[in-house]
C-alpha atoms as a PDB file:
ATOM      1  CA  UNK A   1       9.603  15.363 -13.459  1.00  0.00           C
ATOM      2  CA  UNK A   2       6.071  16.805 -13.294  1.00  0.00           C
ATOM      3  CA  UNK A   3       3.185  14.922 -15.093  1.00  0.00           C
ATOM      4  CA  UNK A   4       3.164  17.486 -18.025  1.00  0.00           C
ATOM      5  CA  UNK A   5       7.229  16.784 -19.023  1.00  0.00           C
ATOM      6  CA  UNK A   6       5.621  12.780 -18.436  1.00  0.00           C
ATOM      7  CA  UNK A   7       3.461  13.027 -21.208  1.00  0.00           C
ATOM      8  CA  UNK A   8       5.261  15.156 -23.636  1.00  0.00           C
ATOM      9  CA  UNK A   9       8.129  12.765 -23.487  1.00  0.00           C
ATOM     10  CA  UNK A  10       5.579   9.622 -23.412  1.00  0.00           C
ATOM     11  CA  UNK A  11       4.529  11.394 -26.734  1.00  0.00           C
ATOM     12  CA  UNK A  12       7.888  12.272 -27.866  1.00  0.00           C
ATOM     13  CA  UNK A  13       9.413   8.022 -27.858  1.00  0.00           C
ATOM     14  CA  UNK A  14       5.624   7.022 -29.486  1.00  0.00           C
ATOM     15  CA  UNK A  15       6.325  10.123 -31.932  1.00  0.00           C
ATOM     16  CA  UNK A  16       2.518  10.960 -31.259  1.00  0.00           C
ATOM     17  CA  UNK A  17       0.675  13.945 -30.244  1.00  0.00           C
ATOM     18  CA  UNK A  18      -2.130  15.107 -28.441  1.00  0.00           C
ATOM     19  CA  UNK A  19      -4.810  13.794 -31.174  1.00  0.00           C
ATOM     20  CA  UNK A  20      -3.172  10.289 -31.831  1.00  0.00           C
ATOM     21  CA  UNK A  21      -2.112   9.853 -28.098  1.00  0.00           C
ATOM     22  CA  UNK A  22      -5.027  11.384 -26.282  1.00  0.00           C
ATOM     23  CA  UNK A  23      -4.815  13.176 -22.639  1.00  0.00           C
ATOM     24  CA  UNK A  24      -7.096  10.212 -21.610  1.00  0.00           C
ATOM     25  CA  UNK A  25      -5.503   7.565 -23.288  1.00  0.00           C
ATOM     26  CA  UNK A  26      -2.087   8.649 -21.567  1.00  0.00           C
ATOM     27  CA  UNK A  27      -3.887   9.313 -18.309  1.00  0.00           C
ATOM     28  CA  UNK A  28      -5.018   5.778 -18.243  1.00  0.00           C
ATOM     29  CA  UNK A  29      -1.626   4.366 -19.415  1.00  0.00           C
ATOM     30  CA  UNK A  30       0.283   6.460 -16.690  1.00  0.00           C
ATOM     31  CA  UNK A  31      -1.434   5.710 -13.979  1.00  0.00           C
ATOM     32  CA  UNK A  32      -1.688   2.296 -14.697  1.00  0.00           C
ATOM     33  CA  UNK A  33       2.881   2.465 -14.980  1.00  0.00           C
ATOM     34  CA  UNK A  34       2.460   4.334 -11.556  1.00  0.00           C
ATOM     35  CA  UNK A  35       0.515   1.757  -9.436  1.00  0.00           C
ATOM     36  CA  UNK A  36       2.425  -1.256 -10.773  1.00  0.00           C
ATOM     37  CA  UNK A  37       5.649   0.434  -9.785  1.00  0.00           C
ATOM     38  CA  UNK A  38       4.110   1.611  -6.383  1.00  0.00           C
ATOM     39  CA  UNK A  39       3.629  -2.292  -6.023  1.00  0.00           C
ATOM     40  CA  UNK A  40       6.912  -3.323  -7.355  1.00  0.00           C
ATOM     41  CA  UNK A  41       8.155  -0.603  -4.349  1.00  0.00           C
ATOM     42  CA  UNK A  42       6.239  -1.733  -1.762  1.00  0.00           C
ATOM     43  CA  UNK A  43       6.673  -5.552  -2.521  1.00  0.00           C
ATOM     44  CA  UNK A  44      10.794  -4.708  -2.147  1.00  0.00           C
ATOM     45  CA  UNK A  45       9.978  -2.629   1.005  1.00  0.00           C
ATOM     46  CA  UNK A  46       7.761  -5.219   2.625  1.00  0.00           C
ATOM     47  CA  UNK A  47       8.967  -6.717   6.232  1.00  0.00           C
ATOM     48  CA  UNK A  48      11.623  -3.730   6.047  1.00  0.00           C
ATOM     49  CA  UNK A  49      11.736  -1.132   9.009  1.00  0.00           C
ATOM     50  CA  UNK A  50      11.084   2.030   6.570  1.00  0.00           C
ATOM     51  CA  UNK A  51       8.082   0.870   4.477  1.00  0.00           C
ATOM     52  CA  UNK A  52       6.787   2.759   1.455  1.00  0.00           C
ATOM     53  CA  UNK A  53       4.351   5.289   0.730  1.00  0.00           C
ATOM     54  CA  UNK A  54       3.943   7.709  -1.901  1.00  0.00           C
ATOM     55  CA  UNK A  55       5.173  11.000  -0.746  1.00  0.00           C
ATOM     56  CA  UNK A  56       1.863  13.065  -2.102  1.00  0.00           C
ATOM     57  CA  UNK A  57       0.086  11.614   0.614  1.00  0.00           C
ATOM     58  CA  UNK A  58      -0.679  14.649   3.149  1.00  0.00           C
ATOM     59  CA  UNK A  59      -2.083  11.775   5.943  1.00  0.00           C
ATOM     60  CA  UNK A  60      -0.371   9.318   7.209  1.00  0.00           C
ATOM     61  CA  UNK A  61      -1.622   5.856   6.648  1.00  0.00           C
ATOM     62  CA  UNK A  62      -3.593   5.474   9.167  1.00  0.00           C
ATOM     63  CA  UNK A  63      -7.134   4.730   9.782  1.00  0.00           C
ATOM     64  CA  UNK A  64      -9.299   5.077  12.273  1.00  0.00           C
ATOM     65  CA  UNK A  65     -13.108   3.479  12.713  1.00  0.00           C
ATOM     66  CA  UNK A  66     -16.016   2.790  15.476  1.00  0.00           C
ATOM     67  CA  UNK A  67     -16.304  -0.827  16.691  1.00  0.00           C
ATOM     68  CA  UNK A  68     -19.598  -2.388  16.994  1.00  0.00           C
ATOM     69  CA  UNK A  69     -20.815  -4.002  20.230  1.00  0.00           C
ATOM     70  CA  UNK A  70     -20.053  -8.041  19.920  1.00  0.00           C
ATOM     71  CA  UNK A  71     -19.527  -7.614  16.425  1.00  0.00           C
ATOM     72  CA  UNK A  72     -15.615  -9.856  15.660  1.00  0.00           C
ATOM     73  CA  UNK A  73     -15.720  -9.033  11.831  1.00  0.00           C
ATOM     74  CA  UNK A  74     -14.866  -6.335   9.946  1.00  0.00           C
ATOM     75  CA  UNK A  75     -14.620  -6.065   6.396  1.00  0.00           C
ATOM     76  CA  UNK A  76     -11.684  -3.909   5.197  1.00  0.00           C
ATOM     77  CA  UNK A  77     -12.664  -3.250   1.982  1.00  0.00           C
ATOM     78  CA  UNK A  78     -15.981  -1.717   2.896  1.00  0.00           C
ATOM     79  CA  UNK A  79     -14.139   0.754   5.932  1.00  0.00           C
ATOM     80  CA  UNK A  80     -12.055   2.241   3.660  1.00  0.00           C
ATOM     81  CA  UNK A  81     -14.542   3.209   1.107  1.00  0.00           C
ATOM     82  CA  UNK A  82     -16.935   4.767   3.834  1.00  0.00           C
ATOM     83  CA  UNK A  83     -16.649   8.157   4.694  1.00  0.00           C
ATOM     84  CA  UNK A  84     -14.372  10.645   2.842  1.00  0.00           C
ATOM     85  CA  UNK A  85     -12.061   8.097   1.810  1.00  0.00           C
ATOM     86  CA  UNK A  86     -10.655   8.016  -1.920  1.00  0.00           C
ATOM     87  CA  UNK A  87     -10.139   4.556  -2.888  1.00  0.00           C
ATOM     88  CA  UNK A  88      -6.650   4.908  -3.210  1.00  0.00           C
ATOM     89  CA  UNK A  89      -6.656   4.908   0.421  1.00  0.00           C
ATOM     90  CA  UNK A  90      -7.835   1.208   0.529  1.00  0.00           C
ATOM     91  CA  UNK A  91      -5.181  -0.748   2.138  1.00  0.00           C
ATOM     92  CA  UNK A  92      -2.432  -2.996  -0.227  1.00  0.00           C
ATOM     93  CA  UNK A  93      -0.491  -4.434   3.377  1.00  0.00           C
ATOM     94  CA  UNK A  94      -1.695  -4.358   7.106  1.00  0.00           C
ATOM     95  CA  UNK A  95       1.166  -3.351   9.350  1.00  0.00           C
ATOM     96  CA  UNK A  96      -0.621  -3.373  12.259  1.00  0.00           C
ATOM     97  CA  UNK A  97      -3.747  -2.920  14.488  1.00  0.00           C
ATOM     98  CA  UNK A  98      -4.741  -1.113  17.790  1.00  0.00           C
ATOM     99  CA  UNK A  99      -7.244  -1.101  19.757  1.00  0.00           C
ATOM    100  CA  UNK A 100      -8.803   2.168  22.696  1.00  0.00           C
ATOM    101  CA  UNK A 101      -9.560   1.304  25.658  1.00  0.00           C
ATOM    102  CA  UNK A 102     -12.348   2.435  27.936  1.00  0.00           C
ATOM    103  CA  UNK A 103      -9.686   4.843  29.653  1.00  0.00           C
ATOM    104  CA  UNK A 104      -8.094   6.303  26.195  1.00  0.00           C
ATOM    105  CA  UNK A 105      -5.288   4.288  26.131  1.00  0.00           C
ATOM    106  CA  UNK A 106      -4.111   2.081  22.916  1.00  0.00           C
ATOM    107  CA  UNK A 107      -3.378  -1.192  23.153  1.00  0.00           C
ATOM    108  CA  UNK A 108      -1.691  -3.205  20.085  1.00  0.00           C
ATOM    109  CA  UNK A 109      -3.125  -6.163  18.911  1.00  0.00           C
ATOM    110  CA  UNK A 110      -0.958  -9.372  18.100  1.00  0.00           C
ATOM    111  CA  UNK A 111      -1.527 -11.059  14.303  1.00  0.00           C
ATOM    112  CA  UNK A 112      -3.026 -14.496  14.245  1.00  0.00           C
ATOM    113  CA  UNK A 113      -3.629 -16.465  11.958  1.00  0.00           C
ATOM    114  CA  UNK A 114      -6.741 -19.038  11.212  1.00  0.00           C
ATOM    115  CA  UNK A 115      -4.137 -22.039  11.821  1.00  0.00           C
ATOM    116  CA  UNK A 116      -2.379 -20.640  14.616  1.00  0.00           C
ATOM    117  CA  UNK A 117      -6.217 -20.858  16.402  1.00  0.00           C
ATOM    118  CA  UNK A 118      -6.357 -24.572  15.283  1.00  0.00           C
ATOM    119  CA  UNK A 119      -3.293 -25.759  16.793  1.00  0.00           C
ATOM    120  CA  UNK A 120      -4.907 -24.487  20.650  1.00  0.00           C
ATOM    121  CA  UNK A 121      -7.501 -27.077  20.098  1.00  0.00           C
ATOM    122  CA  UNK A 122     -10.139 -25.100  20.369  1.00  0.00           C
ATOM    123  CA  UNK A 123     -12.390 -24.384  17.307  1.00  0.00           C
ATOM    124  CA  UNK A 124     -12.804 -20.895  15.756  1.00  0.00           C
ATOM    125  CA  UNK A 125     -16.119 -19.827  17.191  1.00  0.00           C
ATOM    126  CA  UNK A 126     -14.795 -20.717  20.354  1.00  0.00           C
ATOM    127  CA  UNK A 127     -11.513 -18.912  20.725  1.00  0.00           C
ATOM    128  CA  UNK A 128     -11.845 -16.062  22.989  1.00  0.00           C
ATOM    129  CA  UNK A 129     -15.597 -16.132  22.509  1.00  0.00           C
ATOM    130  CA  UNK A 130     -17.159 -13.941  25.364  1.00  0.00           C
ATOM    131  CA  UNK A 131     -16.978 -10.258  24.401  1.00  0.00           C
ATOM    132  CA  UNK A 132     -13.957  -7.696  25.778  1.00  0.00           C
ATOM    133  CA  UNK A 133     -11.436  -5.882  24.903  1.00  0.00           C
ATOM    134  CA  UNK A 134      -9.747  -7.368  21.868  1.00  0.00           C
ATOM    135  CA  UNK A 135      -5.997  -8.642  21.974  1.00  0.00           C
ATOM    136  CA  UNK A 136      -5.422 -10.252  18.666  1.00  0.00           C
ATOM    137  CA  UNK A 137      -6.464  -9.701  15.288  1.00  0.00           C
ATOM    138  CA  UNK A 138      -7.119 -12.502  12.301  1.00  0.00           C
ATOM    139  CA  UNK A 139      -6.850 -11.405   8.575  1.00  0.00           C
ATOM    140  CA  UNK A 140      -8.780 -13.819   6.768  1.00  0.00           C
ATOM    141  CA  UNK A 141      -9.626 -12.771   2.676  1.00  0.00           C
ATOM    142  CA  UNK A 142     -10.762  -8.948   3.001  1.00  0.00           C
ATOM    143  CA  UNK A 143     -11.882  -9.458   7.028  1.00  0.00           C
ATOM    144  CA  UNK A 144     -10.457  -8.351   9.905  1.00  0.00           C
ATOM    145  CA  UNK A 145     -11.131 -10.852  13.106  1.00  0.00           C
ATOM    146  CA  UNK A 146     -11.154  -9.609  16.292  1.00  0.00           C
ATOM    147  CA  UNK A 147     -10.697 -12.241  19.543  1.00  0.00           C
ATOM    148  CA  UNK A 148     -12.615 -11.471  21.526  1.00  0.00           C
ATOM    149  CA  UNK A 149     -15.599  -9.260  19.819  1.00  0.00           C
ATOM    150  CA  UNK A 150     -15.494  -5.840  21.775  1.00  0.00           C
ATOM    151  CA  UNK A 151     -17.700  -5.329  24.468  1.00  0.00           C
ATOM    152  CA  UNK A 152     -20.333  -2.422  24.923  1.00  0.00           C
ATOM    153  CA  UNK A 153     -18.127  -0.312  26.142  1.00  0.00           C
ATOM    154  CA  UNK A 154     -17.482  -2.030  29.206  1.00  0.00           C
ATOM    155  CA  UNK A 155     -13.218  -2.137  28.827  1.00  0.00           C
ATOM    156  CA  UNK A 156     -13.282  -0.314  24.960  1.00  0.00           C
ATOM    157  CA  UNK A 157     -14.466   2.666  23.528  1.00  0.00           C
ATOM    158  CA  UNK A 158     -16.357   2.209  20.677  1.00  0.00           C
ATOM    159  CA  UNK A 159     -16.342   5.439  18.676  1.00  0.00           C
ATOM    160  CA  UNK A 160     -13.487   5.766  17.081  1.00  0.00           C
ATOM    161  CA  UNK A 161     -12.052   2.551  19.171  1.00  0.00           C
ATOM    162  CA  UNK A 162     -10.761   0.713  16.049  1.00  0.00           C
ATOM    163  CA  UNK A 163      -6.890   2.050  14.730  1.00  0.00           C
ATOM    164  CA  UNK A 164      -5.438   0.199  11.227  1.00  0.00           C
ATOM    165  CA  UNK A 165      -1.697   0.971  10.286  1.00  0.00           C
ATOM    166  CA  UNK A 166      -1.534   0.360   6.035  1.00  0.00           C
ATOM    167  CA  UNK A 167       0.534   0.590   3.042  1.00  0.00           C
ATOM    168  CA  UNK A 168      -1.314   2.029  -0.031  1.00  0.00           C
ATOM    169  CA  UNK A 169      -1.151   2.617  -3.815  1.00  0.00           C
ATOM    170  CA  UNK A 170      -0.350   5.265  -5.275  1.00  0.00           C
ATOM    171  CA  UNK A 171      -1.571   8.513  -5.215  1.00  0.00           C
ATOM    172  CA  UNK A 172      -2.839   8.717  -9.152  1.00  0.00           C
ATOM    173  CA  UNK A 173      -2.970  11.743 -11.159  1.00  0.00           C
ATOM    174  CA  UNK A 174      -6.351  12.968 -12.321  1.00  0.00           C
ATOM    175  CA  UNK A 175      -7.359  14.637 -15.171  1.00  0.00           C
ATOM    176  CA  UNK A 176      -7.625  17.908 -13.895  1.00  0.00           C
ATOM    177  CA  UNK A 177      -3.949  17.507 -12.471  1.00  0.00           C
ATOM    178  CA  UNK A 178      -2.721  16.864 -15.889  1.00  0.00           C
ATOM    179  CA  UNK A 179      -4.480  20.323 -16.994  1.00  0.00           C
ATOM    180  CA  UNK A 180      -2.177  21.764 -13.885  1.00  0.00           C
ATOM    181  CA  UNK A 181       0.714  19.566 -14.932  1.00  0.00           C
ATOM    182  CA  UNK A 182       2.597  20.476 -12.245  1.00  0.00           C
ATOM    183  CA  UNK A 183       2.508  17.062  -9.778  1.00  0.00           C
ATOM    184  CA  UNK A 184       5.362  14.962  -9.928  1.00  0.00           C
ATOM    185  CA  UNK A 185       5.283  11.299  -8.759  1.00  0.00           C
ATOM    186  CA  UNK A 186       5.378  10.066  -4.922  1.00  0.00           C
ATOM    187  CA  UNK A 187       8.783   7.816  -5.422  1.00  0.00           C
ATOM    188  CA  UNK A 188      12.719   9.171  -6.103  1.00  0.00           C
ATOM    189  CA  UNK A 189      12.572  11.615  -9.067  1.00  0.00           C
ATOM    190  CA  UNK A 190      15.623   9.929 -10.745  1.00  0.00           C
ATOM    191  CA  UNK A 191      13.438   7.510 -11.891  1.00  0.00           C
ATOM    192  CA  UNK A 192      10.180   9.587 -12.523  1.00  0.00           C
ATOM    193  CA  UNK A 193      10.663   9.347 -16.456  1.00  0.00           C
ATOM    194  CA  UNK A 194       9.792   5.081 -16.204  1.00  0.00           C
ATOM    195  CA  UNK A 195       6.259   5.796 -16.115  1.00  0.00           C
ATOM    196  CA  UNK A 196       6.973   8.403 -19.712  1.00  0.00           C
ATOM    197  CA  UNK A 197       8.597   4.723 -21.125  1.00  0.00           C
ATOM    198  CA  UNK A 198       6.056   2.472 -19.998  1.00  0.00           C
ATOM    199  CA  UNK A 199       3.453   4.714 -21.299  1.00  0.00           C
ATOM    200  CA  UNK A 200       4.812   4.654 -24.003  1.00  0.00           C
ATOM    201  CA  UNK A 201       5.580   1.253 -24.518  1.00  0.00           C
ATOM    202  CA  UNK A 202       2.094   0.713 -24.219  1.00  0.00           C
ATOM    203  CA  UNK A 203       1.132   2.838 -27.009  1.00  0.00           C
ATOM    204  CA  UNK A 204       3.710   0.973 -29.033  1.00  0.00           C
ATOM    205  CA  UNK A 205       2.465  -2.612 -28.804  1.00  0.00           C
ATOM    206  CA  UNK A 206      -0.936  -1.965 -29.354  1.00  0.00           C
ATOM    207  CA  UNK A 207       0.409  -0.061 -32.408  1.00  0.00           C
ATOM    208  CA  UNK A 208       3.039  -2.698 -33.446  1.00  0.00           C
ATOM    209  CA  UNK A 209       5.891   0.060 -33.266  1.00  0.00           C
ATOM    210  CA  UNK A 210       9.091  -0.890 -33.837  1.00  0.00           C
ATOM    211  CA  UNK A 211      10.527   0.066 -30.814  1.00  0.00           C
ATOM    212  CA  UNK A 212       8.370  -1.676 -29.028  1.00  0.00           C
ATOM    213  CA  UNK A 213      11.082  -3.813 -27.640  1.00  0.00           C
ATOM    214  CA  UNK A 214      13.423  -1.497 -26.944  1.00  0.00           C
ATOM    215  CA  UNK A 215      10.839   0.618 -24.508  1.00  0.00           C
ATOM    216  CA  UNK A 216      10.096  -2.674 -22.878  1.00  0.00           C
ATOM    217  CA  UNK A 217      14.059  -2.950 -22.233  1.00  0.00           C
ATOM    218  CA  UNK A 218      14.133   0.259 -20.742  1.00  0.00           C
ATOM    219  CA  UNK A 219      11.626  -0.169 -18.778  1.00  0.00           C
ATOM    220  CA  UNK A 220      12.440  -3.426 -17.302  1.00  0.00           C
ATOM    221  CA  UNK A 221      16.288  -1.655 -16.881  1.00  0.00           C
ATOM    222  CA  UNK A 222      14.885   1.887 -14.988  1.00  0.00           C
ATOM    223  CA  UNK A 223      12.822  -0.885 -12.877  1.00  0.00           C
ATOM    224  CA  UNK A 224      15.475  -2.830 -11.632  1.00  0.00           C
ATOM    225  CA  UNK A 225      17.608   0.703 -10.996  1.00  0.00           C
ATOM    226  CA  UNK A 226      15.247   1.984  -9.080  1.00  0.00           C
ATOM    227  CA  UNK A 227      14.335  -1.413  -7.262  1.00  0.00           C
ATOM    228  CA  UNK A 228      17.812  -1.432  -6.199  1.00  0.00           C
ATOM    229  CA  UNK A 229      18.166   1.742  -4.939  1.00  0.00           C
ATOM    230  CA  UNK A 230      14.951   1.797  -2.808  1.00  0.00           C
ATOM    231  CA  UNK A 231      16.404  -1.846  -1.438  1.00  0.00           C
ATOM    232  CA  UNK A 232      19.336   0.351  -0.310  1.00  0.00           C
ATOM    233  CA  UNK A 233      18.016   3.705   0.686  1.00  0.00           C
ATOM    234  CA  UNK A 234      18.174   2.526   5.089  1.00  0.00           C
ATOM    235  CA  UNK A 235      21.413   3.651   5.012  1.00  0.00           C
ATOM    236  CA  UNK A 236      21.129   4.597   8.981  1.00  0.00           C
ATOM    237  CA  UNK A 237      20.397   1.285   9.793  1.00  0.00           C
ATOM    238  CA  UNK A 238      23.283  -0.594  11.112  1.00  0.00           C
ATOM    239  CA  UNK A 239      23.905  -4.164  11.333  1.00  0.00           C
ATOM    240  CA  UNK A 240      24.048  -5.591  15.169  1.00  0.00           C
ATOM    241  CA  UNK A 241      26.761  -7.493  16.004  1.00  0.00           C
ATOM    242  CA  UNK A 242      26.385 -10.437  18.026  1.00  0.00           C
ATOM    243  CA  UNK A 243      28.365 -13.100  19.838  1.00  0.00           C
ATOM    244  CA  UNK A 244      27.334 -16.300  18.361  1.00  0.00           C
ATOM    245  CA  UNK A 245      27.182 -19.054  20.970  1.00  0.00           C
ATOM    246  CA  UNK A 246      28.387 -22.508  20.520  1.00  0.00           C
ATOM    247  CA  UNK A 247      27.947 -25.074  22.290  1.00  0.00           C
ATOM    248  CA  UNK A 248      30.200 -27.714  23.830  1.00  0.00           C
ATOM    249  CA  UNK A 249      30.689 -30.891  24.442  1.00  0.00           C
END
């Protein structure tokens, strides 16, 4: 379903057109549908071995920085909005982090978290505290921590040294797409016309339509449908039998 068949049936269940439901209005209320179900997809796929993404993407999601000489820190927020990045390419989930060498070799890093640190004994500022090639990786708020701080180069390369694996949002339609009207969404088409119902629902409570209701129901309905489908879609995934042991006495 193409964002042009969207908004002629958004206006179709609102019984609008293009001067009481304007092509900005609707843009806003579609995209908003679009990134809560992108969430509600991700949040199902999360911990799963095929995460998520929005198949309009061209690049996978994966981003690569410079590290800075002693410098542990890194705000995620701010790398993502550097550079060429759209914002929809700032990170929802971290699935991982990776670190190059001085020899051009990754290296994964292992998660840990603030508490995990604690429970060595040895205070924050003090955990792996002289400068090398990093091993583990802290999220803390919108910071990435890095034990230990990279060194000048010594054992990692700097340029380019710094590799983040991320689920994102979804790739929202802009206005000149909806001149084009030929993109689609980035999740299973069966269930492309929920974001035509919740754009329209939206219309209808701020209007106090009567079928306000009713579009919330189908909304809620196309949600759970789809929900359960994505939950399902690892169909080449097979369960591994094991021999459970017990013990004896």
């Amino acid at each position: 379903m193409t964002i042009a068949d969207i908004n002629i049936l958004a206006r179709f269940l609102t019984n609008t057109d293009t001067s009481s439901y304007t092509a900005a209005q609707l843009l806003i209320a579609v995209n908003k549908a679009y990134e809560r179900i992108t969430g509600r997809i991700i949040a199902e796929t999360a911990g799963g071995t095929w995460p998520y993404g929005d198949k309009n993407y061209t690049a996978f999601p994966t981003f690569t920085t410079t590290l800075v000489n002693s410098q542990a820190e890194y705000d995620i927020d701010a790398l993502f909005l550097t550079g060429t990045y759209p914002a929809t390419y700032e990170p929802l989930m971290i699935l991982g982090v990776e670190v190059l060498d001085n020899t051009s070799i990754w290296h994964p890093l292992t998660p840990i978290s603030l508490q995990q640190i604690r429970e060595t004994g040895i205070a924050q500022v003090e955990y792996l505290k002289t400068d090398g090639r990093p091993i583990e990786y802290e999220k803390r708020e919108n910071l990435l921590v890095l034990y230990p701080a990279p060194d000048n180069g010594v054992s990692v390369t700097l340029s380019g040294g710094l590799k983040i694996f991320y689920l994102r949002t979804a790739d929202a339609f802009t206005s000149a797409q909806v001149t084009t009207g030929t993109k689609v969404p980035g999740f299973p088409s069966p269930w492309h016309e929920i974001l035509a119902y919740e754009a329209a629902y939206m219309y209808a409570v701020t209007r106090q339509l009567p079928n306000a209701n009713q579009l919330k129901a189908d909304v809620m309905q196309k949600e759970k449908e789809l929900l359960s489908f994505i939950s399902r879609r690892n169909q080449d995934d097979r369960p591994i039998i094991t021999m459970k042991h017990e013990p004896h006495f």
